[in-house]
Protein backbone atom coordinates (compact mmCIF):
# COMPACT_ATOMS: atom_id res chain seq x y z
CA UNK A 1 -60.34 33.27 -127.77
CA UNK A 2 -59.48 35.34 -124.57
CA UNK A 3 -58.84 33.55 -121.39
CA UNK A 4 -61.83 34.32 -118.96
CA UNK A 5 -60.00 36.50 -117.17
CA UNK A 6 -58.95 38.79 -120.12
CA UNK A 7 -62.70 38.62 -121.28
CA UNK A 8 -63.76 39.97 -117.99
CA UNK A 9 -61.12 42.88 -117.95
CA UNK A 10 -62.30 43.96 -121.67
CA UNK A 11 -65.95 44.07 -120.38
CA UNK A 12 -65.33 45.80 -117.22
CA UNK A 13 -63.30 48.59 -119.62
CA UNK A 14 -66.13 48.42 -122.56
CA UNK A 15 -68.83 48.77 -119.81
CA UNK A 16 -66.84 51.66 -117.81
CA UNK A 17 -66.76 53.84 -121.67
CA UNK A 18 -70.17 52.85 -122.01
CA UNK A 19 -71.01 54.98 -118.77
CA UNK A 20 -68.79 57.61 -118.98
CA UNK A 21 -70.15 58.81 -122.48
CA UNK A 22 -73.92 57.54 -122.01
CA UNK A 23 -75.15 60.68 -120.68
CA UNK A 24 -73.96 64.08 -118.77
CA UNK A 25 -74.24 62.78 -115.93
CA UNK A 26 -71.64 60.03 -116.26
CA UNK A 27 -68.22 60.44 -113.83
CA UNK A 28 -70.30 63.21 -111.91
CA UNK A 29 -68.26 62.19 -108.72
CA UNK A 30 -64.85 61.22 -110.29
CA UNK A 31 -62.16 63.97 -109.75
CA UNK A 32 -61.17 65.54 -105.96
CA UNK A 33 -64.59 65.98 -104.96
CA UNK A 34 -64.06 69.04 -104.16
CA UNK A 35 -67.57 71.54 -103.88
CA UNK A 36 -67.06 75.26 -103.03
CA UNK A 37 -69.70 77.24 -101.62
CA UNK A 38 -71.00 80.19 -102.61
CA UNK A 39 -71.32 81.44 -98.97
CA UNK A 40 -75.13 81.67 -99.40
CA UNK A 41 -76.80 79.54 -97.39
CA UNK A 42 -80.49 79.55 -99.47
CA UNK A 43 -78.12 78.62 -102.53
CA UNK A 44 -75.80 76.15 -101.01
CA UNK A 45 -78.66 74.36 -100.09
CA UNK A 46 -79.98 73.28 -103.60
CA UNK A 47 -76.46 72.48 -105.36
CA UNK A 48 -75.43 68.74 -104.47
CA UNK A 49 -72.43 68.78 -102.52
CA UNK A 50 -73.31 72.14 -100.98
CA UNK A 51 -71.70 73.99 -103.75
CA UNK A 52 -70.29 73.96 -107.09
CA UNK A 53 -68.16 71.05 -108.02
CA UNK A 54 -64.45 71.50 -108.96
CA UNK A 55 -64.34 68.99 -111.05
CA UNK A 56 -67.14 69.88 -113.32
CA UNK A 57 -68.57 71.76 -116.44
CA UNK A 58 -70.30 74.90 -115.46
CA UNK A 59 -72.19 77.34 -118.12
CA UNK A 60 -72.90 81.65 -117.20
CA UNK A 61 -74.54 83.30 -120.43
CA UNK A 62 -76.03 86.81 -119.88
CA UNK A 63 -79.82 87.77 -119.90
CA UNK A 64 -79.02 90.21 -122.54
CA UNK A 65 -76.42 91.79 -124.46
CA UNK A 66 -76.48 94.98 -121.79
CA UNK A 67 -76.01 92.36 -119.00
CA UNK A 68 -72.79 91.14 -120.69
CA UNK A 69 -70.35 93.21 -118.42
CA UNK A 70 -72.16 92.02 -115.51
CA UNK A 71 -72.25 88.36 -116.67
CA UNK A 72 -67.93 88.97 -116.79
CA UNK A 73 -68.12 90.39 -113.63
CA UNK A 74 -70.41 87.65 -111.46
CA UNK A 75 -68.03 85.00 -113.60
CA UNK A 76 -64.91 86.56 -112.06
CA UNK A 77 -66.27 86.49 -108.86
CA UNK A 78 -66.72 82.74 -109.21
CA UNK A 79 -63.29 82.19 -110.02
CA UNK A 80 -61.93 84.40 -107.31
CA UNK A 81 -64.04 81.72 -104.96
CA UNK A 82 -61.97 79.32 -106.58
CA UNK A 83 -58.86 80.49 -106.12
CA UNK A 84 -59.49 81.53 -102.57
CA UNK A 85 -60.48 77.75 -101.63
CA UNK A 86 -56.87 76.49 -103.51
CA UNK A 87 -53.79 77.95 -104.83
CA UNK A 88 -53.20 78.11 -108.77
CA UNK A 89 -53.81 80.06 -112.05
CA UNK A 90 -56.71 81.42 -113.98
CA UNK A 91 -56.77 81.00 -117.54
CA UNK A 92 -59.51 82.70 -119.36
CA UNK A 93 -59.91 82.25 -123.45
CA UNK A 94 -61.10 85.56 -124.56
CA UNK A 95 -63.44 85.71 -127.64
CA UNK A 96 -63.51 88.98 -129.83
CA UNK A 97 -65.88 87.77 -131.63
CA UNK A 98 -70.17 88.14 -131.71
CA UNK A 99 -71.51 88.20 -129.05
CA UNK A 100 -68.40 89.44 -127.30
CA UNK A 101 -67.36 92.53 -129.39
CA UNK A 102 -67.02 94.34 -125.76
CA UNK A 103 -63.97 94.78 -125.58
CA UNK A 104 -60.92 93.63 -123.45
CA UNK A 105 -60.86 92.29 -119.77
CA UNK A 106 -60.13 95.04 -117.42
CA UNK A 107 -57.41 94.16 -114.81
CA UNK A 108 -58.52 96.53 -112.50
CA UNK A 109 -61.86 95.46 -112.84
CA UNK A 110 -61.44 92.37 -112.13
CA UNK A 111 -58.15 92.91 -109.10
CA UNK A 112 -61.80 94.62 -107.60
CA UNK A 113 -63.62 91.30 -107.26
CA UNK A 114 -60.45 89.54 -105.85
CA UNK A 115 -59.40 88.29 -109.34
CA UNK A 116 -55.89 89.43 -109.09
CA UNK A 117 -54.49 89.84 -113.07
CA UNK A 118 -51.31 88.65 -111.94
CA UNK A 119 -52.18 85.13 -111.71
CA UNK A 120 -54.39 85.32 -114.74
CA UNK A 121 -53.32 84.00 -117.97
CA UNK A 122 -55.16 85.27 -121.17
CA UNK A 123 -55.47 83.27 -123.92
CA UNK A 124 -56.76 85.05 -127.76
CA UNK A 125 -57.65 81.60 -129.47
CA UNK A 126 -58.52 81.85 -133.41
CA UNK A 127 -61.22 80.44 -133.80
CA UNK A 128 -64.46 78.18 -131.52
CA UNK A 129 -62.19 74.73 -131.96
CA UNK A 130 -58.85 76.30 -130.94
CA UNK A 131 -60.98 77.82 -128.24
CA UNK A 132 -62.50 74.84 -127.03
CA UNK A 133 -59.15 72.52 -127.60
CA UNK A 134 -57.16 75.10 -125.32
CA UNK A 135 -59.05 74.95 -122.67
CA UNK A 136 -59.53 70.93 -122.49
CA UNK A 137 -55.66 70.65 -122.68
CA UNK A 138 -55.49 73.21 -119.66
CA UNK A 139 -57.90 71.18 -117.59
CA UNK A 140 -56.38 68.04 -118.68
CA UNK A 141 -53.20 69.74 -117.37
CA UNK A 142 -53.96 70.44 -113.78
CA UNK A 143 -51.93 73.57 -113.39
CA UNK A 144 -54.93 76.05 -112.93
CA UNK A 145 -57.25 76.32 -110.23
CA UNK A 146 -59.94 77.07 -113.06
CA UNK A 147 -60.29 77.27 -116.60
CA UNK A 148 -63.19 80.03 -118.60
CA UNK A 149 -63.89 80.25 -122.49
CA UNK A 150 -65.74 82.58 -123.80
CA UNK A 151 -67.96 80.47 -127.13
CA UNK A 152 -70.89 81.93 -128.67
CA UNK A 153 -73.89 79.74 -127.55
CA UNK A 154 -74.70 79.28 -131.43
CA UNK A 155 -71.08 77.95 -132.74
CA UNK A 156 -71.80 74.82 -134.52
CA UNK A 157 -68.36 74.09 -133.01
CA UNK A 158 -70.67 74.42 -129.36
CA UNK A 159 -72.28 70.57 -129.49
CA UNK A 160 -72.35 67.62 -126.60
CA UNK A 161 -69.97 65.96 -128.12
CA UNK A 162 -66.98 69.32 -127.07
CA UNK A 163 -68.80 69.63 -123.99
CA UNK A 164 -68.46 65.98 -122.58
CA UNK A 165 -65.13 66.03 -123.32
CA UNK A 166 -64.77 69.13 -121.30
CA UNK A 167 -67.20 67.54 -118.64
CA UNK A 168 -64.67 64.67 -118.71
CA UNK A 169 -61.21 66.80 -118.61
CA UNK A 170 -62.50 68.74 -115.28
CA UNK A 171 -63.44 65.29 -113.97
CA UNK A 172 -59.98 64.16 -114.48
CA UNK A 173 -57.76 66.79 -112.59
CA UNK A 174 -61.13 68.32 -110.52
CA UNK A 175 -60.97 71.46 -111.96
CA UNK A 176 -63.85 73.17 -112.68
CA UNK A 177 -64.83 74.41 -116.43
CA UNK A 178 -66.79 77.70 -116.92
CA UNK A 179 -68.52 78.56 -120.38
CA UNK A 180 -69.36 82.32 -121.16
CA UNK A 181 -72.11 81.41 -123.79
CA UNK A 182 -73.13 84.80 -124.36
CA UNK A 183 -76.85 86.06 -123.84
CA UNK A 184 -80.28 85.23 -124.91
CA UNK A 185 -80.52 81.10 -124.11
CA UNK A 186 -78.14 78.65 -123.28
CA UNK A 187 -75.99 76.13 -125.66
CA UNK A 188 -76.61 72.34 -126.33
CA UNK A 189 -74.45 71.81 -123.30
CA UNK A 190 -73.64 68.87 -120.46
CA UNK A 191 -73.06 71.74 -118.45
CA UNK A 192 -73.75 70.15 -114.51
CA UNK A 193 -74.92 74.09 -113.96
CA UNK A 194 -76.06 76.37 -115.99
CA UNK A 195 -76.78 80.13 -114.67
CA UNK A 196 -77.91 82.90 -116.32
CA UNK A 197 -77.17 86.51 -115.43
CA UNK A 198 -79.30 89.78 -115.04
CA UNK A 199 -77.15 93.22 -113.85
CA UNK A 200 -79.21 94.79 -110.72
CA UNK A 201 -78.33 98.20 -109.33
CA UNK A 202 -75.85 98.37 -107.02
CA UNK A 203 -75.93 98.48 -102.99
CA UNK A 204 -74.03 100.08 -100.40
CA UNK A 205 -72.92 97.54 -98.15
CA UNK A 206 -70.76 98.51 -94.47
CA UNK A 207 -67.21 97.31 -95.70
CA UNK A 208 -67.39 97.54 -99.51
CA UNK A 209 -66.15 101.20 -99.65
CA UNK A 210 -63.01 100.74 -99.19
CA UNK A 211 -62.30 98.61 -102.11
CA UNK A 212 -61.51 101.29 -105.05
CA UNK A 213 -63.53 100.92 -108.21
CA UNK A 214 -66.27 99.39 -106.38
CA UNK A 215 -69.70 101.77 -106.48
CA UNK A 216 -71.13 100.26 -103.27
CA UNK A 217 -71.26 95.94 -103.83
CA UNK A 218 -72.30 94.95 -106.75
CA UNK A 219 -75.56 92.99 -107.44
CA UNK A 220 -76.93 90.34 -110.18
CA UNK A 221 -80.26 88.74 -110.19
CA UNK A 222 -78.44 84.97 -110.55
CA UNK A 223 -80.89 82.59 -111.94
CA UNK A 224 -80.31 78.66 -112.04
CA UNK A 225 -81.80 77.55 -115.00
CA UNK A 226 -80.09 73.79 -114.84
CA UNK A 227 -78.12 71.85 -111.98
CA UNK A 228 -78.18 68.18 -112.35
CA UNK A 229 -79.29 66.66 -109.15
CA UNK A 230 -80.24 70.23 -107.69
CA UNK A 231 -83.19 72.51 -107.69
CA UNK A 232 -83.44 75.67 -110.03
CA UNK A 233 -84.20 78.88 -108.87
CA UNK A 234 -83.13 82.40 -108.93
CA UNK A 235 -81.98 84.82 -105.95
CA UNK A 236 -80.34 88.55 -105.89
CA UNK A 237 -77.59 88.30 -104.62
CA UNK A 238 -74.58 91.03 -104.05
CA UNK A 239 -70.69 90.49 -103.98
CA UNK A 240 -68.40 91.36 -101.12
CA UNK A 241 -64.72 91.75 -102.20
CA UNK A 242 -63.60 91.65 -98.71
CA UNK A 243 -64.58 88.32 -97.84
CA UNK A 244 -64.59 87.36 -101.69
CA UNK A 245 -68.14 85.87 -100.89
CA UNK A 246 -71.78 86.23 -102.26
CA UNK A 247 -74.72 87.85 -100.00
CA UNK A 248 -78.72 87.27 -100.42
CA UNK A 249 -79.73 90.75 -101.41
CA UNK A 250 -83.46 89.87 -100.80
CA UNK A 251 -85.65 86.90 -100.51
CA UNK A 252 -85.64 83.97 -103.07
CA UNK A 253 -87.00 84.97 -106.51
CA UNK A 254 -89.29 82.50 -108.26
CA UNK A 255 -88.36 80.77 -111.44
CA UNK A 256 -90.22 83.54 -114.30
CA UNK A 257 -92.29 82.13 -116.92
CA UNK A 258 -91.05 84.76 -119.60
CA UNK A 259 -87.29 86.48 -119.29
CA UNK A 260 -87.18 89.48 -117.34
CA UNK A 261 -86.49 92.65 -118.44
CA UNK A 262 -82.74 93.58 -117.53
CA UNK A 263 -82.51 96.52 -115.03
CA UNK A 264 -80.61 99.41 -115.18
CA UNK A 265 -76.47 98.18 -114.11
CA UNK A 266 -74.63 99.70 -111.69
CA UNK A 267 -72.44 97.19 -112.25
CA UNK A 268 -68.90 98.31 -112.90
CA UNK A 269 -67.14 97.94 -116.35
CA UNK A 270 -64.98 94.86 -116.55
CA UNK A 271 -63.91 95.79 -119.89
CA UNK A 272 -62.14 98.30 -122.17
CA UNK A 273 -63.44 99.61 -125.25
CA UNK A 274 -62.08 97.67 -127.86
């Protein structure tokens, strides 16, 4: 029999397991702690911490399959948030497979938002499970500042059990996790966020002309379907690559009972044709 002491140890570690695979929400405040805003007040406001957490599992699917390029673009513009509130690299698993037969990230495209391709590191994984072990073993390995995969929503490769551990791995080192499901719903997911992305036309915005590519700032209805201790909604909101920050375009949307039609992008591309 253990010595009392022992005993105690092995319950405090049985009990601490316990919690941290129970549910999604276990270890929500293990990591740095660190939240970065999305320099929207309106949207700040309803994501615990006053922005998204670093250390955390984060899920951006499209409205439709024509609001794919935008979904790139608004996830790049996240990341370049990321890597403007702490130094590192961006590695992005790129899918070529359904639904992301769009062809190939577009440096340029993305230098526009403030992603700069230099300190981007692409990774063409095989299959869902190389996909999905490449980027746990890059959060698990602290050296980026944030770590995207691109996983169709329906791979049976896609279930809790992958995305706690990624929940867990961006716990460990704080860095946050983003998941390009693709379009039409989300994936069976611990995701602490889940967004989902509509292209709106563009907007000409004093101090957005100057950054080449760029038609004018480019806008996304951004709706929050999930945050865990938050409040959904959904806002239009518009990109400024100058101050690599997000602007309310207009007045807070409601949450719609049926999927809205996509509107007519503006948006530029973020990829090439294949």
């Amino acid at each position: 029999m253990l010595p009392l002491s022992q005993q105690d140890a092995k319950a405090a570690l049985v009990a601490d397991l316990r919690a941290r695979i129970a549910g999604p929400s276990a270890g929500l405040d293990a990591g740095d702690g660190r939240f970065v805003p999305l320099g929207v007040g309106t949207i700040d406001a309803v994501l615990p911490g006053g922005g998204l957490k670093a250390g955390a599992l984060h899920e951006i699917g499209a409205e439709d399959y024509r609001d794919m390029g935008a979904a790139t673009g608004f996830l790049a513009a996240l990341a370049a948030r990321f890597i403007e509130n702490g130094p590192g690299l961006v590695l992005w698993c790129q899918s070529a497979q359904p639904p992301f037969d769009i062809g190939a990230l577009y440096g340029p495209g993305l230098a526009a938002f403030g992603l700069d391709p230099a300190r981007l590191v692409l990774v063409l994984p095989g299959s869902v499970t190389d996909c999905l072990w490449a980027m746990e073993e890059a959060l698990r390995s602290g050296a980026f500042a944030a770590v995207i995969g691109e996983v169709d929503r329906r791979a049976a490769a896609l279930d809790l059990t992958a995305t706690r551990r990624l929940q867990l791995a961006a716990e460990e080192k704080g860095t946050p996790a983003f998941l390009f499901t693709g379009h039409g719903g989300g994936a069976a997911s611990v995701a602490v966020t889940r967004w989902r992305i509509a292209a709106l036309p563009g907007l000409i915005v004093p101090g957005t002309e100057k950054f080449d590519g760029l038609a004018g700032a480019p806008c996304w209805r951004a709706a929050l379907t999930r945050v865990r201790g938050g409040v959904p909604g959904a806002w239009n909101v518009a990109w400024h690559a100058g101050d690599k920050g997000f602007m309310l375009v207009d007045a807070v949307v409601p949450m719609p009972e049926e999927p809205p039609v996509p509107a007519e992008t503006r948006v530029m591309a973020f990829r090439q044709s294949a």
